[in-house]
Protein backbone atom coordinates (compact mmCIF):
# COMPACT_ATOMS: atom_id res chain seq x y z
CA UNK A 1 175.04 -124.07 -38.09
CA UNK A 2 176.63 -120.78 -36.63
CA UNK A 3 180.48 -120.43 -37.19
CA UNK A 4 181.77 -118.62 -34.58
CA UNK A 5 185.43 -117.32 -35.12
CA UNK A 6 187.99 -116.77 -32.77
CA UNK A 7 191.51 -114.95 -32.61
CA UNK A 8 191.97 -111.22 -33.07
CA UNK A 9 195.27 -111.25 -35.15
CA UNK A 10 194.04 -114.09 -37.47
CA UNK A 11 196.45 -117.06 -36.30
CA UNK A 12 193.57 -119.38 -34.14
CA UNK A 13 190.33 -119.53 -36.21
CA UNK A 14 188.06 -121.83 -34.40
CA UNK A 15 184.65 -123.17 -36.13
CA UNK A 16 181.86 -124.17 -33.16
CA UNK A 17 179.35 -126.43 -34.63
CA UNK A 18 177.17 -126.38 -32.00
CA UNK A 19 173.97 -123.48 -32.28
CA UNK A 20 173.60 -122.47 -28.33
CA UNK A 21 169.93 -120.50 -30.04
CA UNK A 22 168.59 -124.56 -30.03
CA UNK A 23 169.93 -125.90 -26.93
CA UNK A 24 166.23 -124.47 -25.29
CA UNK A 25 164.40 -125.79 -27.72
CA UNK A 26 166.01 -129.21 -27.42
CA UNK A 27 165.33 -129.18 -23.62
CA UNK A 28 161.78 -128.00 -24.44
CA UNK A 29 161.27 -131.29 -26.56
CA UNK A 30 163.20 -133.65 -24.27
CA UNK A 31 160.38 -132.32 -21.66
CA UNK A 32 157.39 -133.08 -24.14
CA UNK A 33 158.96 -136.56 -24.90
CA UNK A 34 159.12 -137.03 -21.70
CA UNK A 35 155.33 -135.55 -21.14
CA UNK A 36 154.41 -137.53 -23.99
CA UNK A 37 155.95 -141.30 -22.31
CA UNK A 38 154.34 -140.36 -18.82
CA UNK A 39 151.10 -139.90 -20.44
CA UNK A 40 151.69 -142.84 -22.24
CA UNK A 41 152.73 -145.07 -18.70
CA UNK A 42 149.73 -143.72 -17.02
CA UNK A 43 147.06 -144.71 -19.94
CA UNK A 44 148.89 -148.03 -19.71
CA UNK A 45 148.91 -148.64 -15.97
CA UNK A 46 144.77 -147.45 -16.11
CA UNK A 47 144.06 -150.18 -18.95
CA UNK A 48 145.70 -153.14 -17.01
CA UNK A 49 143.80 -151.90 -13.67
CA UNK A 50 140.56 -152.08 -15.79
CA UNK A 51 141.60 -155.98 -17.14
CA UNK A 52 142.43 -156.68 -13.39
CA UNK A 53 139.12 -155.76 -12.24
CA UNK A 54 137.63 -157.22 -15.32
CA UNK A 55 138.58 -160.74 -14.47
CA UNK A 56 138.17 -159.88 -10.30
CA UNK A 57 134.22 -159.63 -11.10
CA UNK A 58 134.40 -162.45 -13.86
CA UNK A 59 135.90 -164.79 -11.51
CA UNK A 60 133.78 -163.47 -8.32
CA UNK A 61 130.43 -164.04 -10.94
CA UNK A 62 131.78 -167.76 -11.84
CA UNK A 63 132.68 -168.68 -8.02
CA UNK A 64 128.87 -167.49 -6.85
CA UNK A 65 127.44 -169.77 -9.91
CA UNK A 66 129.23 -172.99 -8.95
CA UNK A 67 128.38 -172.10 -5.51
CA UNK A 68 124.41 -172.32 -6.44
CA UNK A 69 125.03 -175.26 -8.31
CA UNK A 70 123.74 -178.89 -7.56
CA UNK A 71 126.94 -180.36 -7.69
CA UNK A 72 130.33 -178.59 -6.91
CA UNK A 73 132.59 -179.34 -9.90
CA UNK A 74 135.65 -181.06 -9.28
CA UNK A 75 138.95 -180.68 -10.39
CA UNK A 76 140.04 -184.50 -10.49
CA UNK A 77 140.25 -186.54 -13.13
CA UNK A 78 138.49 -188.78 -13.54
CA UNK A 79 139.66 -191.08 -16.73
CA UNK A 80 142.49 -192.97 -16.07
CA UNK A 81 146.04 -192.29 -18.48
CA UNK A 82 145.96 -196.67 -18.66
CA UNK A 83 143.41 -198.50 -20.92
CA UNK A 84 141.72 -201.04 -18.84
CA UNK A 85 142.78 -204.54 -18.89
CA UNK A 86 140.59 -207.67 -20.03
């Protein structure tokens, strides 16, 4: 912390707490933080692309089975939610 005094004749002595030496090196790490978080945002925006494509070709793969298949699957049901009568 650098005092810095103020008043020639001794009356107004005013204490600055604030150390204008560090203000560059707090603007210096603001920037890496920042650096650091954009880095971060673009690693995370590249990993869901990669899971998006994933399941783009595991769904493209799963629609051309079915589509060589000998019977299309349905999507009915095909059990009634009632138990039959006698």
């Amino acid at each position: 912390m650098r005092l810095d005094r103020l008043g020639d004749e001794g009356e107004g002595i005013a204490e600055s707490d604030t150390d204008t030496g560090s203000e560059g090196d707090t603007i210096m790490f603001e920037i890496e933080l920042h650096r650091l978080r954009h880095d971060e945002l673009i690693r995370r925006a590249e990993a869901e692309r990669r899971v998006r494509e994933a399941v783009r070709v595991r769904r493209t793969a799963r629609r051309g089975t079915a589509a060589r298949g000998a019977e299309p699957e349905s999507h009915t049901r095909r059990r009634s939610w009632f138990a039959r009568t006698a």
